[in-house]
PDB file of N, CA and C in Angstrom:
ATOM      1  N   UNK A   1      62.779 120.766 101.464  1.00  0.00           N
ATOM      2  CA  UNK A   1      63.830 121.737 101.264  1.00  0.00           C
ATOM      3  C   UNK A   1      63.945 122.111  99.787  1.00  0.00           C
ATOM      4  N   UNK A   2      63.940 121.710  99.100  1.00  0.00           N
ATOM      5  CA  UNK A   2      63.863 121.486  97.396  1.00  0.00           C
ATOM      6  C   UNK A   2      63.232 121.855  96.506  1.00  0.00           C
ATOM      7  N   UNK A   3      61.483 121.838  97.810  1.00  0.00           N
ATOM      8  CA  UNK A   3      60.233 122.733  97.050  1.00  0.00           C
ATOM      9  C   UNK A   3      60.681 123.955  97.392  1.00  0.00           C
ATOM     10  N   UNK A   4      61.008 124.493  98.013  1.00  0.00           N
ATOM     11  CA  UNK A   4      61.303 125.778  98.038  1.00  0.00           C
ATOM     12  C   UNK A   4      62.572 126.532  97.745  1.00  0.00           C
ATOM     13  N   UNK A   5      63.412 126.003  97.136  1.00  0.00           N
ATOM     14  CA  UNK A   5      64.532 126.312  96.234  1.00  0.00           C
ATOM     15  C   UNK A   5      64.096 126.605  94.678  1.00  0.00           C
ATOM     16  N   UNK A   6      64.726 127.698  94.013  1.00  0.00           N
ATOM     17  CA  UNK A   6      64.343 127.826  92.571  1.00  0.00           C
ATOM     18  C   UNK A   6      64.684 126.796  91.694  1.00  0.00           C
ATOM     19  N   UNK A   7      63.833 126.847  90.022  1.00  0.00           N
ATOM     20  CA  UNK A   7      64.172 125.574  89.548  1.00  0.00           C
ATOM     21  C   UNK A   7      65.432 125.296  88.679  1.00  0.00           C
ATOM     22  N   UNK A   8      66.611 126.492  89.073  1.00  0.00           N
ATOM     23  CA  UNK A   8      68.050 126.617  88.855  1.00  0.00           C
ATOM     24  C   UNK A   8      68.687 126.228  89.664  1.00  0.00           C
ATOM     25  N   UNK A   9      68.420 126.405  90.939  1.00  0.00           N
ATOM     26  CA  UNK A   9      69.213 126.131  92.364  1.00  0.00           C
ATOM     27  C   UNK A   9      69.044 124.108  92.375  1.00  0.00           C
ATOM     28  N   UNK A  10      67.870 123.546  91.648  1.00  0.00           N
ATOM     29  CA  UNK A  10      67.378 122.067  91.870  1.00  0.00           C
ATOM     30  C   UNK A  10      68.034 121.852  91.283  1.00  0.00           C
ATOM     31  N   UNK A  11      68.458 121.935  89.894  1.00  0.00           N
ATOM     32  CA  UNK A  11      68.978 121.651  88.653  1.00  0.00           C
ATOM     33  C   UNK A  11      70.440 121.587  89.037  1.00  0.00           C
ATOM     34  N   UNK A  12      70.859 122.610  89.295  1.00  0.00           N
ATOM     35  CA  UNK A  12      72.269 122.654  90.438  1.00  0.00           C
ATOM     36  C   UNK A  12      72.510 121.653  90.972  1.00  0.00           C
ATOM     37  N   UNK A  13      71.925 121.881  92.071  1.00  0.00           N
ATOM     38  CA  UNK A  13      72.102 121.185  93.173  1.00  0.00           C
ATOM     39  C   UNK A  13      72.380 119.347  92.444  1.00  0.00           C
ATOM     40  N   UNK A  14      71.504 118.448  91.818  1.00  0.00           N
ATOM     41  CA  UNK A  14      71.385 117.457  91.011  1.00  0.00           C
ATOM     42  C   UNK A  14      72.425 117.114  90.488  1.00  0.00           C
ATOM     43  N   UNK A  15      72.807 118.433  89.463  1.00  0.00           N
ATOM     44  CA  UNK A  15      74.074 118.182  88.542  1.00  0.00           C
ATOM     45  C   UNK A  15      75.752 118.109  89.623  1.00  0.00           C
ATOM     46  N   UNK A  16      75.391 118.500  90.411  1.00  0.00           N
ATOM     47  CA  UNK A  16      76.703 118.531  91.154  1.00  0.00           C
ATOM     48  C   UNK A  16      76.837 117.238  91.947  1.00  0.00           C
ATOM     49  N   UNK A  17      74.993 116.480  92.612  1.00  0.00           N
ATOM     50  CA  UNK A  17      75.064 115.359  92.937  1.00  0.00           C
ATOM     51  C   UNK A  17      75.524 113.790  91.839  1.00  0.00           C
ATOM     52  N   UNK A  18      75.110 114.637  90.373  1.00  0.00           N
ATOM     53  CA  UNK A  18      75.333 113.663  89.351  1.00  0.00           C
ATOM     54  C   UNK A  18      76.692 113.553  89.024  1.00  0.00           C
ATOM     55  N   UNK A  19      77.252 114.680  89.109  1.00  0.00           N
ATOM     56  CA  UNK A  19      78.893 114.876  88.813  1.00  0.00           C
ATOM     57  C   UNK A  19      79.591 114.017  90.163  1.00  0.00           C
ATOM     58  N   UNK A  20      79.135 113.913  91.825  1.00  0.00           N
ATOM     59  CA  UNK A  20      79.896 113.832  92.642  1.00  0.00           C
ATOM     60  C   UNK A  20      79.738 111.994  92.185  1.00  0.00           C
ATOM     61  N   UNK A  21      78.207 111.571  91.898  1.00  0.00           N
ATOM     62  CA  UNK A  21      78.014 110.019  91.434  1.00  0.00           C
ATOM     63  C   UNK A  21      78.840 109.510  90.359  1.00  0.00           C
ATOM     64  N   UNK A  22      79.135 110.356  89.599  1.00  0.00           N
ATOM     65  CA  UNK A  22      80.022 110.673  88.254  1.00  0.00           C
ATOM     66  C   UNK A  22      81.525 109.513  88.501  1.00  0.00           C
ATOM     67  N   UNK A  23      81.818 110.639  89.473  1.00  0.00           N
ATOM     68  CA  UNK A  23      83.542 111.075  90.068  1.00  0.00           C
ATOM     69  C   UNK A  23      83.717 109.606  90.853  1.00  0.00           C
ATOM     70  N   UNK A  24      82.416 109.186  91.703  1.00  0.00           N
ATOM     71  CA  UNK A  24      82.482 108.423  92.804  1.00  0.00           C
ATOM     72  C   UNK A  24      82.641 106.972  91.968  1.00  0.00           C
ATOM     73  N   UNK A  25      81.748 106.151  91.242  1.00  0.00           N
ATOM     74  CA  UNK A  25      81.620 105.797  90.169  1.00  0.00           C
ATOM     75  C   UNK A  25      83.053 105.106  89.616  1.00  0.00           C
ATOM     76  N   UNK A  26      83.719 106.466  88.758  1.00  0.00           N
ATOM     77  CA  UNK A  26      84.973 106.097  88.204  1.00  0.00           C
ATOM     78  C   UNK A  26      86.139 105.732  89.383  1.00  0.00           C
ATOM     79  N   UNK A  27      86.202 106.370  90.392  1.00  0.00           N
ATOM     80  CA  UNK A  27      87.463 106.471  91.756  1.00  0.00           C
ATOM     81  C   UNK A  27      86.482 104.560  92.040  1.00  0.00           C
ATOM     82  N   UNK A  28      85.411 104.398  91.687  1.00  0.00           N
ATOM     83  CA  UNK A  28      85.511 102.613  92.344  1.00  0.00           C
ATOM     84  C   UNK A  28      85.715 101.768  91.293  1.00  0.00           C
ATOM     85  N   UNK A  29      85.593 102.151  89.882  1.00  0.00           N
ATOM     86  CA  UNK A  29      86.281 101.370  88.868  1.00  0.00           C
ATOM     87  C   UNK A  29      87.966 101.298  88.631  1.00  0.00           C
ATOM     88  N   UNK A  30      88.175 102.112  89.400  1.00  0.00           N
ATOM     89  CA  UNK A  30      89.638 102.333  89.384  1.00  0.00           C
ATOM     90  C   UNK A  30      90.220 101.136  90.388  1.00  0.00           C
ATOM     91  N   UNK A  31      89.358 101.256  91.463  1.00  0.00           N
ATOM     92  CA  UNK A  31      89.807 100.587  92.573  1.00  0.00           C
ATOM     93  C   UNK A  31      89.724  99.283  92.540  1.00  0.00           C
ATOM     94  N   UNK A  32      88.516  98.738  91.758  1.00  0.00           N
ATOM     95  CA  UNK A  32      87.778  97.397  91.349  1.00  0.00           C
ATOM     96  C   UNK A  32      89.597  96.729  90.739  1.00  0.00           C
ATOM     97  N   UNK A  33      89.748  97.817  89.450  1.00  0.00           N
ATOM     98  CA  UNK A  33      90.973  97.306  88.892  1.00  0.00           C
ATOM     99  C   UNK A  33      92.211  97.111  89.489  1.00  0.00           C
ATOM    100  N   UNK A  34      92.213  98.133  90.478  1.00  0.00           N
ATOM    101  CA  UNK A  34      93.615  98.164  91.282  1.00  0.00           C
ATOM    102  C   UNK A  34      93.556  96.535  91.976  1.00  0.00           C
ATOM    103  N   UNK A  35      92.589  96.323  92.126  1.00  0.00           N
ATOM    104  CA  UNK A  35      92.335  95.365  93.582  1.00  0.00           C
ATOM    105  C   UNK A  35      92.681  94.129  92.544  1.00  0.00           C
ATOM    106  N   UNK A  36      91.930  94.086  91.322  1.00  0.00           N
ATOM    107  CA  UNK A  36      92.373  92.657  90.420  1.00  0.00           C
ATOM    108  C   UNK A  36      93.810  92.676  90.012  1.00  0.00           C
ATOM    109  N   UNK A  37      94.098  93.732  89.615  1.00  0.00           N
ATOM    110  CA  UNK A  37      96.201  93.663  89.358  1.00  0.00           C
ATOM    111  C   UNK A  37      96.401  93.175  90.392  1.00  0.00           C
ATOM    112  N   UNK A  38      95.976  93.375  92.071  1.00  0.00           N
ATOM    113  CA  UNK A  38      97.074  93.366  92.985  1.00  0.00           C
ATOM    114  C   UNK A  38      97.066  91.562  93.072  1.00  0.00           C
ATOM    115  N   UNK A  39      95.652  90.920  93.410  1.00  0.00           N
ATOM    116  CA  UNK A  39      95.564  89.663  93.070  1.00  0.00           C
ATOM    117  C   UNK A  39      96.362  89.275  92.140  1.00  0.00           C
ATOM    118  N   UNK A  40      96.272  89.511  90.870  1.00  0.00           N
ATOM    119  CA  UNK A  40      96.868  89.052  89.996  1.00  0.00           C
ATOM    120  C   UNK A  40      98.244  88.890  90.218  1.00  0.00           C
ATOM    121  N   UNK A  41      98.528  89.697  90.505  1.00  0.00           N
ATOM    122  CA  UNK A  41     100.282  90.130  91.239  1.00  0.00           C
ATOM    123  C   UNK A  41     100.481  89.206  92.456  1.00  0.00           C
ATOM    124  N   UNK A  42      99.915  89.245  92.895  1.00  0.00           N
ATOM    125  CA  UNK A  42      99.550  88.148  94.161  1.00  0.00           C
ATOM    126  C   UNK A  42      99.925  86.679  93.879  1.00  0.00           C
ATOM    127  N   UNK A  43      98.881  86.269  92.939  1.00  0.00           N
ATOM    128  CA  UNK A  43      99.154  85.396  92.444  1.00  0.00           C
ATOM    129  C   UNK A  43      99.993  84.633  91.572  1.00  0.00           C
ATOM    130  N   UNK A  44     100.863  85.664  90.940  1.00  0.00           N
ATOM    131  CA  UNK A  44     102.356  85.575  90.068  1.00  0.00           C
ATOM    132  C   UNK A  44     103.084  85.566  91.105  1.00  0.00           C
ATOM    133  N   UNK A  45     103.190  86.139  92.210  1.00  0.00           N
ATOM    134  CA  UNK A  45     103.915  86.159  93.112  1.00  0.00           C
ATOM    135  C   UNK A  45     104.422  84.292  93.552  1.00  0.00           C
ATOM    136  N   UNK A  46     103.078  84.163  94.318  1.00  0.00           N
ATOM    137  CA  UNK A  46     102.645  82.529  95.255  1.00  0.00           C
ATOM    138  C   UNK A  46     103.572  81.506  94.171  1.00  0.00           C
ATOM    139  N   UNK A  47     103.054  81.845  92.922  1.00  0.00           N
ATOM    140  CA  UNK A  47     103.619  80.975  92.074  1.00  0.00           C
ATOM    141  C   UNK A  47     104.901  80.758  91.665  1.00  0.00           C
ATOM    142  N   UNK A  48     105.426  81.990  91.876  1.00  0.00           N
ATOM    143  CA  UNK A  48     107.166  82.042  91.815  1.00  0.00           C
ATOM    144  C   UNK A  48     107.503  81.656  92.909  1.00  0.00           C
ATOM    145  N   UNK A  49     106.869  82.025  94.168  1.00  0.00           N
ATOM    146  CA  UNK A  49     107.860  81.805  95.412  1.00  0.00           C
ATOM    147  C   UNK A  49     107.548  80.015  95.390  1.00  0.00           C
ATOM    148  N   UNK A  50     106.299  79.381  95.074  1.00  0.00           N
ATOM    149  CA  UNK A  50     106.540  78.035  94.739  1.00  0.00           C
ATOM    150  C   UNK A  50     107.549  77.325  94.270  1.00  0.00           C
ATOM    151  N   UNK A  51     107.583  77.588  93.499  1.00  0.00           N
ATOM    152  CA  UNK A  51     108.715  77.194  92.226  1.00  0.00           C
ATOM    153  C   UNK A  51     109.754  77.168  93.241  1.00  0.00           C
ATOM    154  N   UNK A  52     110.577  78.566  93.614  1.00  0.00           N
ATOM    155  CA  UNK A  52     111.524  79.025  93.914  1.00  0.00           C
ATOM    156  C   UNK A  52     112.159  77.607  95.175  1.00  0.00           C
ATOM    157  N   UNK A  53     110.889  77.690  95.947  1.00  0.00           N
ATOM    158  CA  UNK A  53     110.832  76.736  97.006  1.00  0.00           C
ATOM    159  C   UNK A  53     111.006  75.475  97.129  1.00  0.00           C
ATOM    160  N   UNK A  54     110.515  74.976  96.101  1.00  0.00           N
ATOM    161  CA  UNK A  54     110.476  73.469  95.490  1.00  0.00           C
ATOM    162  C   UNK A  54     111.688  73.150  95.141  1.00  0.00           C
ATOM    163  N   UNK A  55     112.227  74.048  94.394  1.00  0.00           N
ATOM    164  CA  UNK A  55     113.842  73.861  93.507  1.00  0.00           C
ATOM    165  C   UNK A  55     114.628  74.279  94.887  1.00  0.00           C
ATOM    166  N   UNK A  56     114.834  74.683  95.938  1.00  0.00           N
ATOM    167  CA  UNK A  56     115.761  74.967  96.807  1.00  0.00           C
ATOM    168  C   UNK A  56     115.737  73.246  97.878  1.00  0.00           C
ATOM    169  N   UNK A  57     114.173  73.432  97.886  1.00  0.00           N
ATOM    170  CA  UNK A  57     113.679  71.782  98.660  1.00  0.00           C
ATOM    171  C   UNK A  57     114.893  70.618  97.669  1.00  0.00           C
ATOM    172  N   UNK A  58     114.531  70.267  96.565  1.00  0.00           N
ATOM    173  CA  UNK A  58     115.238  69.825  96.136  1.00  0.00           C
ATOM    174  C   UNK A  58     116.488  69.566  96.014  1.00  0.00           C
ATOM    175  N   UNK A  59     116.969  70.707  96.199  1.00  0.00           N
ATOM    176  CA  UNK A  59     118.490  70.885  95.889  1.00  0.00           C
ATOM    177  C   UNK A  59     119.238  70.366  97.360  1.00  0.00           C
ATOM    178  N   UNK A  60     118.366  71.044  98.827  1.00  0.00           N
ATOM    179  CA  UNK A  60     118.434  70.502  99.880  1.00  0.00           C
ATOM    180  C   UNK A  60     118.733  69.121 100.184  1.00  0.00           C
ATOM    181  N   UNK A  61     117.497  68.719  99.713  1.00  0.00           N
ATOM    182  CA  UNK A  61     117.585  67.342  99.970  1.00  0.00           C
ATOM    183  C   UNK A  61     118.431  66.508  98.988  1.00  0.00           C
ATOM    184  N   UNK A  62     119.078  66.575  97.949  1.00  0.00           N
ATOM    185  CA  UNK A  62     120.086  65.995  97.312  1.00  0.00           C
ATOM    186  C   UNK A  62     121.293  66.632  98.102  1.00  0.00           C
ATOM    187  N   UNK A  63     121.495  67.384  99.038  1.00  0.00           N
ATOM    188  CA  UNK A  63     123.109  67.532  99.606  1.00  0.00           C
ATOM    189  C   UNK A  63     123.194  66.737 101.296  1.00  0.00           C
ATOM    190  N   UNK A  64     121.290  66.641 101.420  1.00  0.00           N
ATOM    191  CA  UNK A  64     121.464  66.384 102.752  1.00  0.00           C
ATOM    192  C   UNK A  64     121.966  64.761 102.306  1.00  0.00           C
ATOM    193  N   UNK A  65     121.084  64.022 100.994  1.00  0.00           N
ATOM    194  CA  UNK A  65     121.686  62.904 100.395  1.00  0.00           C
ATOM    195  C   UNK A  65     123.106  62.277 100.322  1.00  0.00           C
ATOM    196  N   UNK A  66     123.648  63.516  99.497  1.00  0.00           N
ATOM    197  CA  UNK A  66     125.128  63.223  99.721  1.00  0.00           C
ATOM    198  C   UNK A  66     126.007  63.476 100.695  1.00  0.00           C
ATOM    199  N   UNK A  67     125.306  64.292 101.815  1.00  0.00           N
ATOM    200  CA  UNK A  67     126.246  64.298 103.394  1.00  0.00           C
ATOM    201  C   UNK A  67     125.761  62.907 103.911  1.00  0.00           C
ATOM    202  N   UNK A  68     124.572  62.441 103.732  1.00  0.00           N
ATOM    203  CA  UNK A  68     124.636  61.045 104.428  1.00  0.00           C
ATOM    204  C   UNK A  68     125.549  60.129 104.099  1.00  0.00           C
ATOM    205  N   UNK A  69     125.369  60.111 102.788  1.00  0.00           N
ATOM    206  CA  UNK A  69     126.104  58.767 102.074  1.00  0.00           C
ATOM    207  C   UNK A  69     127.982  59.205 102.258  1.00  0.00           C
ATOM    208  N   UNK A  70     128.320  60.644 102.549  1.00  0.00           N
ATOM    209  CA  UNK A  70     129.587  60.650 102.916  1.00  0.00           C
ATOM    210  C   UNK A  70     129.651  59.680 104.144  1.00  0.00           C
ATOM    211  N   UNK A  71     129.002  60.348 105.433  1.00  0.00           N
ATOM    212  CA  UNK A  71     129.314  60.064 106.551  1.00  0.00           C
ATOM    213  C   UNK A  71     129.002  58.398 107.006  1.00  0.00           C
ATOM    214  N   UNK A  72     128.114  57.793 105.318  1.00  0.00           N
ATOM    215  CA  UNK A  72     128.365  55.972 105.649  1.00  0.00           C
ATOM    216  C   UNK A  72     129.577  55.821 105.402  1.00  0.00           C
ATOM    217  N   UNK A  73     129.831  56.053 104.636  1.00  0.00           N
ATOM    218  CA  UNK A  73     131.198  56.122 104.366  1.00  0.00           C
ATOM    219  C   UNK A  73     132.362  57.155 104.049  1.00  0.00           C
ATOM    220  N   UNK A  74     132.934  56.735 105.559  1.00  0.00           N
ATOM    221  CA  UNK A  74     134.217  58.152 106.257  1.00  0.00           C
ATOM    222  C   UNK A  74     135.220  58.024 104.982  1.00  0.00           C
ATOM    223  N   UNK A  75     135.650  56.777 104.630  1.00  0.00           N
ATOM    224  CA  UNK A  75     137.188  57.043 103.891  1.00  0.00           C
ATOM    225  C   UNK A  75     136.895  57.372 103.003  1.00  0.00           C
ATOM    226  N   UNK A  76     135.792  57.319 102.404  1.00  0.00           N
ATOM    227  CA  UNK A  76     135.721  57.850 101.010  1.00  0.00           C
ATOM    228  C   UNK A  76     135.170  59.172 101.324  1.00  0.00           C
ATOM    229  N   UNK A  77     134.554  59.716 101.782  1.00  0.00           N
ATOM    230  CA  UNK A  77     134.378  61.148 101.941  1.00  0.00           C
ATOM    231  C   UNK A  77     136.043  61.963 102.262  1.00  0.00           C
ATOM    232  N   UNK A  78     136.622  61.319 103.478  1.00  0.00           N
ATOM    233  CA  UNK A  78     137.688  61.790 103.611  1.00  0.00           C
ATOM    234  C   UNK A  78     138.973  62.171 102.328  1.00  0.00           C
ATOM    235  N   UNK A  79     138.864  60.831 101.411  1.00  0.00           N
ATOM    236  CA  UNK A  79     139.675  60.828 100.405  1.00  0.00           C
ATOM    237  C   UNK A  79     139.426  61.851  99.047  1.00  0.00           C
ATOM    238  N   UNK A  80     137.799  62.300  99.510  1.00  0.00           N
ATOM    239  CA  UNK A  80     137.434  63.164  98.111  1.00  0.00           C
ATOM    240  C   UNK A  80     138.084  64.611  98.295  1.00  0.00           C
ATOM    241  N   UNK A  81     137.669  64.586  99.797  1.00  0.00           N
ATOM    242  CA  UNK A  81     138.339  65.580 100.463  1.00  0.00           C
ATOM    243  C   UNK A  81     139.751  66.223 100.145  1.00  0.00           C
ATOM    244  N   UNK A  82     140.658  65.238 100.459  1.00  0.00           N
ATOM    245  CA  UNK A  82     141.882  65.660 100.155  1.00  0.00           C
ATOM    246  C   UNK A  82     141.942  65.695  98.573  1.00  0.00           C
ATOM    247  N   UNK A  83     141.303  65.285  97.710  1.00  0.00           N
ATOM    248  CA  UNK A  83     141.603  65.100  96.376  1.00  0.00           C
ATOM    249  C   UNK A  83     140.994  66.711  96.077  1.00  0.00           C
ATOM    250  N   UNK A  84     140.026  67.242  96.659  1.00  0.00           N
ATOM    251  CA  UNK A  84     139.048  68.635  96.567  1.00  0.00           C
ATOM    252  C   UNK A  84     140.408  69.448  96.536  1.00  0.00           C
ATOM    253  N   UNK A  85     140.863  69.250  97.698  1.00  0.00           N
ATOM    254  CA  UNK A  85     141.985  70.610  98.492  1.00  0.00           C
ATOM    255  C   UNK A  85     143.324  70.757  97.757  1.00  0.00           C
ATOM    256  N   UNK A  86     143.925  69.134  97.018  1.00  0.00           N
ATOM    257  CA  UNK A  86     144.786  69.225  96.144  1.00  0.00           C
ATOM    258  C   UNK A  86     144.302  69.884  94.896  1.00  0.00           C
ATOM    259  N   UNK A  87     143.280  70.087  94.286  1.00  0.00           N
ATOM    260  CA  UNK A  87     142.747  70.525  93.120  1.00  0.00           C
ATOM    261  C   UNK A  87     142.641  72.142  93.343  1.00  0.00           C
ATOM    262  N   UNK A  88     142.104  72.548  94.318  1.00  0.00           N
ATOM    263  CA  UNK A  88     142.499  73.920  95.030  1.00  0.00           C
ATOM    264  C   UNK A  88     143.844  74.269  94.848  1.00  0.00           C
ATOM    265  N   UNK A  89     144.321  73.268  95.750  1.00  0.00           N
ATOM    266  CA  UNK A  89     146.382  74.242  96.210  1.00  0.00           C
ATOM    267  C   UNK A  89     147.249  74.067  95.220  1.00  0.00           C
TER     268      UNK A  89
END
């Protein structure tokens, strides 16, 4: 097809394939980068919601701590109680 096209129409034709390789090229370096931010982001992410998780775990389990140790012992939970509600009213 090519041999029989003029040697303006080849030249053409080339430069528009070199321009579309051009275009194509940069739109996947773009994407290469998009794709490492999003990881990256990804990964700032995992790491906060870690954190976030750990410190709530924690905090959990020091109240589930101190609801046990109330309920070994009723009168003294009971008595903090009323001492809570007088400090309130």
């Amino acid at each position: 097809m090519l041999d029989t096209l003029p040697y303006e129409k080849v030249v053409q034709y080339h430069a528009k394939n070199l321009a579309a390789a051009q275009r194509l090229q940069t739109a996947q370096q773009v994407n290469l980068h998009t794709t490492k931010r999003l990881f990256e982001d990804t990964d700032d992410l995992t790491q906060s919601l870690k954190q976030t998780l750990t410190k709530k775990r924690k905090e959990l389990d020091q109240a589930l701590n101190h609801t046990q140790k109330e309920l070994q012992e009723p009168r003294k939970s009971h008595d903090s109680t009323q001492k809570m509600a007088q400090k309130i009213t």
